[in-house]
PDB file of N, CA and C in Angstrom:
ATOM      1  N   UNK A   1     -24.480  36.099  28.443  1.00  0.00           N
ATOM      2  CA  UNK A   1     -23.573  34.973  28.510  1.00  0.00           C
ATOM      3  C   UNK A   1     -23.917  34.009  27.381  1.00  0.00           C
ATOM      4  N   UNK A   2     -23.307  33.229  26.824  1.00  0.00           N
ATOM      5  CA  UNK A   2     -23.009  32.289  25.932  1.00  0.00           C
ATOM      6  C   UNK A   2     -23.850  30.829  25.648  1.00  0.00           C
ATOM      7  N   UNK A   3     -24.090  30.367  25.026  1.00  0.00           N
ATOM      8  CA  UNK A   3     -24.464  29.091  24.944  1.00  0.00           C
ATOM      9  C   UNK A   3     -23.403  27.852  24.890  1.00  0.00           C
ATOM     10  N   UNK A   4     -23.313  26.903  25.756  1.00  0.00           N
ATOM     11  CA  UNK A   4     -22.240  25.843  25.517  1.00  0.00           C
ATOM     12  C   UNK A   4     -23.152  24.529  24.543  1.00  0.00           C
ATOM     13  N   UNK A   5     -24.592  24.986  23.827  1.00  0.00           N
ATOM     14  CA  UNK A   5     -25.062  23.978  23.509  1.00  0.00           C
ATOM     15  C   UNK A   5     -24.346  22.719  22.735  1.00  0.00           C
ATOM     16  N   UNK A   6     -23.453  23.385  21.746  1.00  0.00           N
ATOM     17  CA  UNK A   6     -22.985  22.147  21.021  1.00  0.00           C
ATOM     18  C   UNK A   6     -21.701  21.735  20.981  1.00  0.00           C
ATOM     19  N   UNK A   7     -21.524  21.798  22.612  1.00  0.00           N
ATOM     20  CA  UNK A   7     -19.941  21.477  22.482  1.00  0.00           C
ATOM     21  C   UNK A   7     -19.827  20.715  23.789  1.00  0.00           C
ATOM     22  N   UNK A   8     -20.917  19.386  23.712  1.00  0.00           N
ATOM     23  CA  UNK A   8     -20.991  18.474  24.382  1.00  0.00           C
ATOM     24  C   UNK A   8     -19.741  17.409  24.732  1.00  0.00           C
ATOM     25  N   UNK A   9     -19.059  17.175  25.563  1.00  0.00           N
ATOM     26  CA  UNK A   9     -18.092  15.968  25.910  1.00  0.00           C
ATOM     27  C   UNK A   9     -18.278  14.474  25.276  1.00  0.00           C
ATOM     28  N   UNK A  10     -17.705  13.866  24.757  1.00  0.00           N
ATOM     29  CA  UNK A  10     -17.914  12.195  24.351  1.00  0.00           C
ATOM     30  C   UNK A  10     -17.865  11.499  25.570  1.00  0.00           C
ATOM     31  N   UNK A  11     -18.486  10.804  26.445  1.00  0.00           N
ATOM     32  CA  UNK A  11     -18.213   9.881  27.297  1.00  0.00           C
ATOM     33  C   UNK A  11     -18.476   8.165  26.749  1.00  0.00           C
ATOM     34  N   UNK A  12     -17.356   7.882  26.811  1.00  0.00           N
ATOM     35  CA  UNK A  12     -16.878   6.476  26.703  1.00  0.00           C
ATOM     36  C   UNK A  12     -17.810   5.377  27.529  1.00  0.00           C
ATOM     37  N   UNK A  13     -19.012   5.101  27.512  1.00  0.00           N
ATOM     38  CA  UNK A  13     -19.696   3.740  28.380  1.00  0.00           C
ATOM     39  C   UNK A  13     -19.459   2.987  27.588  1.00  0.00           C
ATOM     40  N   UNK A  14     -19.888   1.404  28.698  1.00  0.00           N
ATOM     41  CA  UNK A  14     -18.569   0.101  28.236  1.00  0.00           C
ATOM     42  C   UNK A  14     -20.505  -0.611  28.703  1.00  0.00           C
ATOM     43  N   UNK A  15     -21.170  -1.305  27.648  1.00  0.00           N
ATOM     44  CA  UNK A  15     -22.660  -1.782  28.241  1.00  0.00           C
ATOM     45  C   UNK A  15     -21.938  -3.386  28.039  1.00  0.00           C
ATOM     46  N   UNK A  16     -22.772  -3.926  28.959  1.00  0.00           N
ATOM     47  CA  UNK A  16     -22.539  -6.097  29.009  1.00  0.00           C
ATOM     48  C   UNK A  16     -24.279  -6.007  28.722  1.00  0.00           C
ATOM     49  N   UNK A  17     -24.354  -6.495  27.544  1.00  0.00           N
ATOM     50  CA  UNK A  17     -25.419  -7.038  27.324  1.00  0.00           C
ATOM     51  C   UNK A  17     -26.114  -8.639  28.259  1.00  0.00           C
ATOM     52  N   UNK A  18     -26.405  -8.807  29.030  1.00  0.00           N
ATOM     53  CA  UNK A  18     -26.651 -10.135  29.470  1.00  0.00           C
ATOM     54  C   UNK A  18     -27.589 -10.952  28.431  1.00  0.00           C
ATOM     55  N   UNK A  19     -27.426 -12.818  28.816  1.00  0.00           N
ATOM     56  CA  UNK A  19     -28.232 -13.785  28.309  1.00  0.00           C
ATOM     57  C   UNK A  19     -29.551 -13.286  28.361  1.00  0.00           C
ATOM     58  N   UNK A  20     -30.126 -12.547  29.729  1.00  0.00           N
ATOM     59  CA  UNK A  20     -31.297 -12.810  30.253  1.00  0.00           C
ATOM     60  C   UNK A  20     -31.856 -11.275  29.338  1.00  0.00           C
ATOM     61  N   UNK A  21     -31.147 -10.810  28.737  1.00  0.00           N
ATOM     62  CA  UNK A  21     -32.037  -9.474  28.049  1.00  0.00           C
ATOM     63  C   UNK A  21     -31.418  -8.082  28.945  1.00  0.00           C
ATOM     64  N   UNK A  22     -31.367  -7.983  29.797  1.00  0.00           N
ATOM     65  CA  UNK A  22     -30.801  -6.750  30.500  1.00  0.00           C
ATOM     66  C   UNK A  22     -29.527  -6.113  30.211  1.00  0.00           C
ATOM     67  N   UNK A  23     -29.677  -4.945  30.220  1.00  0.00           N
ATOM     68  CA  UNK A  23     -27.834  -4.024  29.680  1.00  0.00           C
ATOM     69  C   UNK A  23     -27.899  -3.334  30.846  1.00  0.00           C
ATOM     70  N   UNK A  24     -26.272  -3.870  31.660  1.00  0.00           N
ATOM     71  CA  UNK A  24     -25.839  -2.796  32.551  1.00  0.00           C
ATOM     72  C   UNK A  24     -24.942  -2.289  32.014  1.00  0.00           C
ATOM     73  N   UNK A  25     -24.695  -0.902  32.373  1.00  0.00           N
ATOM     74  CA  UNK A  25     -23.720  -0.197  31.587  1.00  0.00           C
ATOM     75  C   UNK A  25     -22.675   0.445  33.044  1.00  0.00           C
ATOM     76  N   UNK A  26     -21.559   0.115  32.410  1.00  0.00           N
ATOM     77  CA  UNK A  26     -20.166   0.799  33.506  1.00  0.00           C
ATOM     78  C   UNK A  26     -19.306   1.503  33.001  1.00  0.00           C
ATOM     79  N   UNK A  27     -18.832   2.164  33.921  1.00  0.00           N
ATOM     80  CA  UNK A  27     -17.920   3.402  33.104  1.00  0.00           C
ATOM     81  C   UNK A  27     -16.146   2.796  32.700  1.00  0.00           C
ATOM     82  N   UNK A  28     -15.968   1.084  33.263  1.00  0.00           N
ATOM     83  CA  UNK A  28     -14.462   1.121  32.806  1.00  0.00           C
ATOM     84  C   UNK A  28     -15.471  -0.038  31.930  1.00  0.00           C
ATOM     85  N   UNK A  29     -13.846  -0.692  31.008  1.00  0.00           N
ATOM     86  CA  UNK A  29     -14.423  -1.848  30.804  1.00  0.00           C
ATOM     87  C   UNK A  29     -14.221  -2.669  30.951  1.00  0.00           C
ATOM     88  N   UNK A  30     -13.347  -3.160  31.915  1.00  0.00           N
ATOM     89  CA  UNK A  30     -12.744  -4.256  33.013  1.00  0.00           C
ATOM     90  C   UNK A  30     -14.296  -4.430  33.231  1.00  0.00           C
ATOM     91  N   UNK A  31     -14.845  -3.955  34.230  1.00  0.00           N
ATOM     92  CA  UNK A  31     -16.156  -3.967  35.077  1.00  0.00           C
ATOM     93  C   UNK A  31     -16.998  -4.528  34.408  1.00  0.00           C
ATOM     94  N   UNK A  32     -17.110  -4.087  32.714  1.00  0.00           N
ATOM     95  CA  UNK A  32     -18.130  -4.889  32.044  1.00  0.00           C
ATOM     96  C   UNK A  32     -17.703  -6.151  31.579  1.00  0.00           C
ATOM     97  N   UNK A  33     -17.072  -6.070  31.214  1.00  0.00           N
ATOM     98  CA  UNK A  33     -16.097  -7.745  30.854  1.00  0.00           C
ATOM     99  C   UNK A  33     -16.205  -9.079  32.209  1.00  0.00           C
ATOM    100  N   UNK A  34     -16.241  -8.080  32.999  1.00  0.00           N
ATOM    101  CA  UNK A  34     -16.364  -9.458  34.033  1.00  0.00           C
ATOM    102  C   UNK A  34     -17.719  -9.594  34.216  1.00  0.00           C
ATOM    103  N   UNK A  35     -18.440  -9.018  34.033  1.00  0.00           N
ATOM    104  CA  UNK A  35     -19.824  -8.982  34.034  1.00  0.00           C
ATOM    105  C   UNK A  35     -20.327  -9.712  33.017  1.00  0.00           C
ATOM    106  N   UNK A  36     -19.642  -9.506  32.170  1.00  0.00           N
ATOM    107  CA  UNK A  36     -20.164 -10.762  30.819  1.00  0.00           C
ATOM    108  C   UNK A  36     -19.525 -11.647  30.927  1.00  0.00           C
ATOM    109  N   UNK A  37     -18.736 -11.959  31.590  1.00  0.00           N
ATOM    110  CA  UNK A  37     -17.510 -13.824  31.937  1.00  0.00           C
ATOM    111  C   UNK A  37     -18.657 -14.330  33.086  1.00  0.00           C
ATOM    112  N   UNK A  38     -19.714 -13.356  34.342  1.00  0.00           N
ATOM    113  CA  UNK A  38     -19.763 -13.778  35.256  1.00  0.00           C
ATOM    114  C   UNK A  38     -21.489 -14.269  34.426  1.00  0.00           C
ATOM    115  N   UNK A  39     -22.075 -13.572  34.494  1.00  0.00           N
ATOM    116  CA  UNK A  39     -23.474 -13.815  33.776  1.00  0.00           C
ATOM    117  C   UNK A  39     -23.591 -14.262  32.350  1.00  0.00           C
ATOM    118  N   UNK A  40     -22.687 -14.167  31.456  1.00  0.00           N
ATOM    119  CA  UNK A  40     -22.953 -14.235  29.510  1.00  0.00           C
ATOM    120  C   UNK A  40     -23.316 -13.237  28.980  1.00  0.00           C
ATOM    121  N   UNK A  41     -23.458 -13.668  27.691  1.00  0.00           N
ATOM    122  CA  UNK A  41     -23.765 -11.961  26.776  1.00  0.00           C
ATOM    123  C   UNK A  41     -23.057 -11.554  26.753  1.00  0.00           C
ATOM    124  N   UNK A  42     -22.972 -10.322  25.888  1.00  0.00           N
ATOM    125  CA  UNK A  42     -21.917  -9.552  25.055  1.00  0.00           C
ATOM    126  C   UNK A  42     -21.651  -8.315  25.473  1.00  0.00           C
ATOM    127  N   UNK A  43     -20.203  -8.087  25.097  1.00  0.00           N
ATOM    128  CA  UNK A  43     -20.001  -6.486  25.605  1.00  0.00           C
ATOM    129  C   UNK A  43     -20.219  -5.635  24.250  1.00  0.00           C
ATOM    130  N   UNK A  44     -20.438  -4.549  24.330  1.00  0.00           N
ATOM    131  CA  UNK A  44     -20.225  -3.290  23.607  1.00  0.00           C
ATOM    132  C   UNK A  44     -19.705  -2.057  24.001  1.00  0.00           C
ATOM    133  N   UNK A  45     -19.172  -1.583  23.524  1.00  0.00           N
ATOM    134  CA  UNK A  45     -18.796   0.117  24.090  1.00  0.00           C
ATOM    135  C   UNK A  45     -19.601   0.992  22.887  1.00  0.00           C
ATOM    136  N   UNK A  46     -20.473   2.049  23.586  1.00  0.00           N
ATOM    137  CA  UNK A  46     -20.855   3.127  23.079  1.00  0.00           C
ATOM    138  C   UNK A  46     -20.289   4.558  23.548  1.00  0.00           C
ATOM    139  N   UNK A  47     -20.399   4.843  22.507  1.00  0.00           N
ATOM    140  CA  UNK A  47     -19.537   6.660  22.740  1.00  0.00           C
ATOM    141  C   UNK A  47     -20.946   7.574  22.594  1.00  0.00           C
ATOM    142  N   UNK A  48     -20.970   8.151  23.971  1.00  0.00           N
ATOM    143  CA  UNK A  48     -22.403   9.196  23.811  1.00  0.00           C
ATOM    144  C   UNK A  48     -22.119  10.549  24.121  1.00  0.00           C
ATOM    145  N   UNK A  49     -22.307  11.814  23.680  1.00  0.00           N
ATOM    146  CA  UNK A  49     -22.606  12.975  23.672  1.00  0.00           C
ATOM    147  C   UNK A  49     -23.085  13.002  24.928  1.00  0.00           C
ATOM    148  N   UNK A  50     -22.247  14.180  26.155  1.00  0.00           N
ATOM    149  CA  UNK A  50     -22.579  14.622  27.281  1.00  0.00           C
ATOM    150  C   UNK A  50     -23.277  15.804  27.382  1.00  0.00           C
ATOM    151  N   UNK A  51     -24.656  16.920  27.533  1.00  0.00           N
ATOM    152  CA  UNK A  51     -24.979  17.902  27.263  1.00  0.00           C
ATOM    153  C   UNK A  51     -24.554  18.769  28.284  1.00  0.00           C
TER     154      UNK A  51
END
């Protein structure tokens, strides 16, 4: 049988950086956005390789 090694999925995470130093990361980005309106800090979205 085959190897699927390099033909990993992109998954879309949406991270809220908080004031206080901590990154939670959520899978929409509604979820993180309010998370950064409710605590501060910044959002980012990273695109990561699923294995």
């Amino acid at each position: 049988m085959g190897c699927n090694c390099g033909s990993g999925r992109k998954v879309v995470v949406h991270e809220a950086h908080r004031a206080d130093g901590t990154i939670k990361r959520y899978l929409t980005e509604r979820e993180a956005l309010a998370d950064v309106a409710q605590h501060g800090g910044e959002y980012q979205q990273v695109t990561q390789t699923s294995r």
